[in-house]
Protein backbone atom coordinates (compact mmCIF):
# COMPACT_ATOMS: atom_id res chain seq x y z
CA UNK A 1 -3.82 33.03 -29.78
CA UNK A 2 -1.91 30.17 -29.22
CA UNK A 3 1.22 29.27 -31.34
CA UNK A 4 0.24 26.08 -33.34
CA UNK A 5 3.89 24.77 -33.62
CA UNK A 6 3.71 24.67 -30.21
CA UNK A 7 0.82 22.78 -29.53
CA UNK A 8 1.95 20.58 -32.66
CA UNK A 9 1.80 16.81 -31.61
CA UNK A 10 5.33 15.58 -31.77
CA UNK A 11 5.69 11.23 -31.88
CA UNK A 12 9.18 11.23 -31.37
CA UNK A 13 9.44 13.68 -27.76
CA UNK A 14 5.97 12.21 -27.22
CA UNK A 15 7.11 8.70 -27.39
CA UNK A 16 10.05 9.22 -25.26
CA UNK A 17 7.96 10.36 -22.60
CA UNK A 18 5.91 7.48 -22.15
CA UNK A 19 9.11 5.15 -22.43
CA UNK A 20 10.88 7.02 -19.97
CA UNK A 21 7.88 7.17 -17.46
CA UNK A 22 7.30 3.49 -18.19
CA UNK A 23 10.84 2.49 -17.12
CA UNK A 24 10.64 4.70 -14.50
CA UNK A 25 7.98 2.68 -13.35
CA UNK A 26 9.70 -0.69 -13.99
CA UNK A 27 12.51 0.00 -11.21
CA UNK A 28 10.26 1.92 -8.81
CA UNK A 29 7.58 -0.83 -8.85
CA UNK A 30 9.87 -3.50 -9.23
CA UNK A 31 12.74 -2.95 -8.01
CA UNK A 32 12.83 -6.25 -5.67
CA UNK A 33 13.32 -9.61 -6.51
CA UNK A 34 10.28 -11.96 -4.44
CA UNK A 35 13.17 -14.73 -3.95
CA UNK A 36 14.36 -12.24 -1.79
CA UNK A 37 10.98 -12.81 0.41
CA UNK A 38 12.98 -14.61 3.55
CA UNK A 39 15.00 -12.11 3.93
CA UNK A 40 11.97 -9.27 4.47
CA UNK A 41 10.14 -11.76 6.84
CA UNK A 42 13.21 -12.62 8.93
CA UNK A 43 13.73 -8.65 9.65
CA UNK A 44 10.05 -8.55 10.93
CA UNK A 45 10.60 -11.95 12.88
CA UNK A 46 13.04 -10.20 14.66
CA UNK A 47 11.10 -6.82 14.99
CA UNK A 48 8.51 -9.19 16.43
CA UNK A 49 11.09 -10.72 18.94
CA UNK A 50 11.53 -6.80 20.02
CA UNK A 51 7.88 -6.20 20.25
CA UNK A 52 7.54 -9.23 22.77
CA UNK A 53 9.57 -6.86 25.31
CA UNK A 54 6.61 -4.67 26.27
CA UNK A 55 2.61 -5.07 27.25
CA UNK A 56 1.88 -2.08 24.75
CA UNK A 57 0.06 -2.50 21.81
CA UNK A 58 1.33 -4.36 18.52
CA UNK A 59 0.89 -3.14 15.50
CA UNK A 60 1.87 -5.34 12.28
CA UNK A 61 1.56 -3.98 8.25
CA UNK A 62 2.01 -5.89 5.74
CA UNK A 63 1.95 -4.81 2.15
CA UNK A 64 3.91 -3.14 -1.04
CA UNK A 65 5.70 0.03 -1.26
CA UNK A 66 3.07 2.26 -0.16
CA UNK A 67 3.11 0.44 3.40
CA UNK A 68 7.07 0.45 4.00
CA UNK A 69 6.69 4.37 2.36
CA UNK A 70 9.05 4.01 -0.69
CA UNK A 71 9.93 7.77 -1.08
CA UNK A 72 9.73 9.02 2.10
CA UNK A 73 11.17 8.77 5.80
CA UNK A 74 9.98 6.52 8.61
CA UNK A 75 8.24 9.13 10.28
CA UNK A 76 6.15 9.91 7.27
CA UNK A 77 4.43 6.06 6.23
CA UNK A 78 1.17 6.26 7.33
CA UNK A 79 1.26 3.92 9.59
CA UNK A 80 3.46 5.46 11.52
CA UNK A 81 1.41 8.76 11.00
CA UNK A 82 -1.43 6.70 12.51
CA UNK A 83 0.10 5.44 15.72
CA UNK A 84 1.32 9.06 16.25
CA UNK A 85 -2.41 9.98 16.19
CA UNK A 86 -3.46 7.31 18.51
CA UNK A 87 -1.03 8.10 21.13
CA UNK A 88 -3.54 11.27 21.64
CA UNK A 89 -5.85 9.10 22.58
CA UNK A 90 -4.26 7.01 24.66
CA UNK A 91 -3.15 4.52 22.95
CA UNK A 92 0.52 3.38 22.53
CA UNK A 93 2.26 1.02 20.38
CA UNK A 94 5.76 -0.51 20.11
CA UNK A 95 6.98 0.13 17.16
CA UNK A 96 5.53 -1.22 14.02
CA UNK A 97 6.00 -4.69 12.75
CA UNK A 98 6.68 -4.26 8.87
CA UNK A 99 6.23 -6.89 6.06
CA UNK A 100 6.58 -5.71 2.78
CA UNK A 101 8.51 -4.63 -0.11
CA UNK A 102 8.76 -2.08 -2.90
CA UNK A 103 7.66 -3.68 -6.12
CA UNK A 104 5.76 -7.07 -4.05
CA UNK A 105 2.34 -8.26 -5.58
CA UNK A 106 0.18 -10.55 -3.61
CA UNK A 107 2.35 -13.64 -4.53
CA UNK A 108 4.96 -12.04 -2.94
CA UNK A 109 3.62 -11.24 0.16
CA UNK A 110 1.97 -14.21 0.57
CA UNK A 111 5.10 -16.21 0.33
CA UNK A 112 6.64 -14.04 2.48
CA UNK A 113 3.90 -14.92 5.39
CA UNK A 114 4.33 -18.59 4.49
CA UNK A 115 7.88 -19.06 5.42
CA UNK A 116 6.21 -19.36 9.04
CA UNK A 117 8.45 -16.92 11.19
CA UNK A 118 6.18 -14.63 12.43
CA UNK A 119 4.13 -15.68 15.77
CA UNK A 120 2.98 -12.82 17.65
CA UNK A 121 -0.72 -11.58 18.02
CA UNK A 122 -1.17 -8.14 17.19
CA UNK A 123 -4.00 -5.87 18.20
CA UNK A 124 -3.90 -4.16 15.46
CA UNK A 125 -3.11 -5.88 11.21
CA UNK A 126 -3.37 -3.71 8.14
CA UNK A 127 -3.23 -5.26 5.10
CA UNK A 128 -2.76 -2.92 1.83
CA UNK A 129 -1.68 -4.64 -1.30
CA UNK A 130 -2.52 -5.08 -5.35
CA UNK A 131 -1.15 -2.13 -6.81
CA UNK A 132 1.45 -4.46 -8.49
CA UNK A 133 -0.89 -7.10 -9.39
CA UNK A 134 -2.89 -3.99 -11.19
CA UNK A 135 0.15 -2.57 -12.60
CA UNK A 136 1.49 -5.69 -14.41
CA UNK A 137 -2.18 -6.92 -15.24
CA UNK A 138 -1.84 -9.98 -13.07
CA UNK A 139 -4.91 -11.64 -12.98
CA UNK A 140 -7.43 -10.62 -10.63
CA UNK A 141 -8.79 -14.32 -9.37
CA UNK A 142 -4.96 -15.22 -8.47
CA UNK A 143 -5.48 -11.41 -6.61
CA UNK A 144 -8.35 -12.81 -5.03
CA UNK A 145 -6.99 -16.55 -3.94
CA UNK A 146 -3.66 -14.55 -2.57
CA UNK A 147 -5.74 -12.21 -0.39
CA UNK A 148 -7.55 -14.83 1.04
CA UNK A 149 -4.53 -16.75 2.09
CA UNK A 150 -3.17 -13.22 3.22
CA UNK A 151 -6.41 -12.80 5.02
CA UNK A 152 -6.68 -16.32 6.46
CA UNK A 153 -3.00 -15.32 7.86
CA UNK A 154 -3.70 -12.18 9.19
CA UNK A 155 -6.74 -13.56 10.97
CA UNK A 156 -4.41 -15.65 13.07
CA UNK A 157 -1.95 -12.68 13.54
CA UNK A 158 -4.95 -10.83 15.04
CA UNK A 159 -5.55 -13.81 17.56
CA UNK A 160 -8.86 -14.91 15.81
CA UNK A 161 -10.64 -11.70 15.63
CA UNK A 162 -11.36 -10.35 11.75
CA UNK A 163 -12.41 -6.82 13.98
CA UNK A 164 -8.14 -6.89 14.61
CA UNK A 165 -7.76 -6.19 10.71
CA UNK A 166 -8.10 -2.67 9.07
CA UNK A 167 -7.47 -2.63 5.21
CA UNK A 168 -6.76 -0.26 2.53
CA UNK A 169 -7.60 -0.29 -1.56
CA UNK A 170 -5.54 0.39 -4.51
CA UNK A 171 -4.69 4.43 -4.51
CA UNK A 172 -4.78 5.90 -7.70
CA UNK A 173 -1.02 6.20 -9.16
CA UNK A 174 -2.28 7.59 -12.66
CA UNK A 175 -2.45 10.74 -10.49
CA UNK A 176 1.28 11.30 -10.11
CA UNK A 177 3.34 12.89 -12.62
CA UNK A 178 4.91 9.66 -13.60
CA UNK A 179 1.21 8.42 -13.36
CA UNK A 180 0.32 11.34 -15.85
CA UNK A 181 3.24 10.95 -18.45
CA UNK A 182 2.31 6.86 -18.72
CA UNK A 183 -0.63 7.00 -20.76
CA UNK A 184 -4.44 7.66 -20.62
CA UNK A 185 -5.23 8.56 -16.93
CA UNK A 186 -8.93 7.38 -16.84
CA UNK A 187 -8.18 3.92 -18.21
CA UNK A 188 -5.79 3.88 -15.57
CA UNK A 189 -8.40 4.87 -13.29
CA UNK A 190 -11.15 2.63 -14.36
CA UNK A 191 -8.42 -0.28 -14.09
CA UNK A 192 -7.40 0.06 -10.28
CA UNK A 193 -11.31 0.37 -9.66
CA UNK A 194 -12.00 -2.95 -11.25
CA UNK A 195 -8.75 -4.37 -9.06
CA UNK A 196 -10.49 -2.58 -5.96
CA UNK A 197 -13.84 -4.28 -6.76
CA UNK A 198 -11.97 -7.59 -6.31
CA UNK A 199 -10.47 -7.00 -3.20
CA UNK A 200 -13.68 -5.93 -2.35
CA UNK A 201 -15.23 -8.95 -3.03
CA UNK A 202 -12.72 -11.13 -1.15
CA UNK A 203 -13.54 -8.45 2.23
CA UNK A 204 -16.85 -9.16 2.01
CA UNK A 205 -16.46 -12.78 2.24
CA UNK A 206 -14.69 -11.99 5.51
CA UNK A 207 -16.91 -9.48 6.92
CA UNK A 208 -14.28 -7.07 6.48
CA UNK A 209 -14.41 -3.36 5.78
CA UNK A 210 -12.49 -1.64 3.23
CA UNK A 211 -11.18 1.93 3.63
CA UNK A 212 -11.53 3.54 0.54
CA UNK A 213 -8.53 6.07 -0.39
CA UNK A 214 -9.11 6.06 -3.88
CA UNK A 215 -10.73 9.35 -3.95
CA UNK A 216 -8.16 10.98 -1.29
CA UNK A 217 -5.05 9.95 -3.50
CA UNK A 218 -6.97 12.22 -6.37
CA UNK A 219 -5.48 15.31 -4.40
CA UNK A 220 -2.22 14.50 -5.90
CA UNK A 221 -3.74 15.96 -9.14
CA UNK A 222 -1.81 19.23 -9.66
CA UNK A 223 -0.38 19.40 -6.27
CA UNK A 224 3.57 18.07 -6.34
CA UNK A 225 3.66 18.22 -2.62
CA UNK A 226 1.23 15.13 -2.63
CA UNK A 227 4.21 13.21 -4.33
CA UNK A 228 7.24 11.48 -2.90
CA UNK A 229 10.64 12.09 -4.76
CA UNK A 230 10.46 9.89 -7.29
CA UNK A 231 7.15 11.10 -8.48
CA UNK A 232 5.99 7.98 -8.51
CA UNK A 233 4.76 7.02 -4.59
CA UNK A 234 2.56 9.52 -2.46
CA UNK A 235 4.25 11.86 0.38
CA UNK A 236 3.85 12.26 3.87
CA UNK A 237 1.45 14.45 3.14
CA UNK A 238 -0.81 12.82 1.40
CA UNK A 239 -0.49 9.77 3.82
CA UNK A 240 -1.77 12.39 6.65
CA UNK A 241 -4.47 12.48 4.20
CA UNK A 242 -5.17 8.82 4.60
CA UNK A 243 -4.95 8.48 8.19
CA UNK A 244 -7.85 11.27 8.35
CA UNK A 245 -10.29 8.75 6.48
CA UNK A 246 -9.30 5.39 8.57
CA UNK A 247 -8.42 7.17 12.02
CA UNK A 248 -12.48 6.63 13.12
CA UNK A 249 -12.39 2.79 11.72
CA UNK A 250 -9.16 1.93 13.84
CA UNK A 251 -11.12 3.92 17.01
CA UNK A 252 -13.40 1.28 16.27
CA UNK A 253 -11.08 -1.59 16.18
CA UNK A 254 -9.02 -1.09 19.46
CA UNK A 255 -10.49 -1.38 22.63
């Protein structure tokens, strides 16, 4: 039988926890300042000027911390994951075009693709972002009016063709440790779902498919290899994980 002083609720360790995992949070998710947007869009300008060098395929992200991997090593982002699986089938990329930032909502990207820089066409544009919108209960229709101007932009990165543009939805943090220790999982759940439902919204209006990975990022429950570092951001692993539900949808997109 159990040993009920153990079990017994205590408000002062209990409250530390959550005010520890929420300021964890604070610098993981926002550990940027968006004034510091030029700076992020001039290193992919000159990535871009790189890129121009070679007839291969170009391949341009933009997004928040889960598309420059906070947490883990080049190798391991997922989009890097996923041109390593498309070179076995033929298909080879220079090296990925990055815009994004740990701790950027869709403000911030979006004024980072309106200081103008960026002029290539890409074959390939992935657009993940919201989890910061969600996280500091931004509002979803300024979500919605930013992803359309993100969209509208990555339309003309793509050269015109929506089929160019693969994106993601809102993974479910509340699975991580730091996740757990924050507060009530399911309301944290049910509140990235309602932020997914927007971006979903703002997809259809484009004719744009949404790769769901809110269900894969639930195998970070119990599992601590699914977690970056920080125990905060997903691993390498778990980005595998996501690769294995776009791969067939970016078979679809190239040619």
């Amino acid at each position: 039988m159990p040993n009920s002083k153990q079990n017994r609720f205590n408000p002062v360790s209990d409250y530390m926890k959550i005010l520890i995992s929420f300021l964890t949070i604070i610098l993981l998710f926002a550990s940027c300042n968006f004034d510091d947007s030029f700076k992020y869009i001039e290193n992919a300008f000159q990535q871009e000027v790189q890129a121009n060098q070679s007839d291969t395929l170009k391949y341009i992200a933009l997004g928040d911390s889960y598309t420059v991997g906070t947490g883990v090593t080049l190798e391991e982002r997922w989009s890097e994951q996923l041109v390593d699986s498309l070179l076995l089938y033929g298909y080879e990329f220079e090296p990925v075009v990055y815009v994004g930032q740990n701790g950027w909502n869709s403000t911030a990207l979006n004024n980072a693709l309106n200081q103008g820089l960026l002029q290539n066409t890409y074959d390939l544009v992935s657009v993940m972002i919201g989890v910061n919108d969600q996280f500091w209960n931004g509002s979803k229709n300024v979500l919605k009016d930013n992803l359309r101007c993100i969209l509208d932009f990555s339309i003309n990165l793509a050269g015109g063709d929506t089929s160019n543009i693969l994106m993601l939805n809102i993974p479910d943090w509340g699975t991580t440790p730091v996740g757990q220790n924050f507060g009530d999982t399911a309301l944290i759940a049910a509140s990235i779902k309602s932020y997914n439902v927007a971006i979903e919204e703002v997809a259809d209006q484009y004719g744009l498919h949404v790769s769901n990975i809110f269900p894969v990022s639930k195998a970070a429950i119990g599992d601590t290899t699914m977690v970056a570092s920080d125990n905060l951001h997903f691993s390498g692993k778990m980005y595998g994980l996501w690769v294995d539900e776009i791969f067939p949808k970016v078979l679809d997109i190239l040619p």
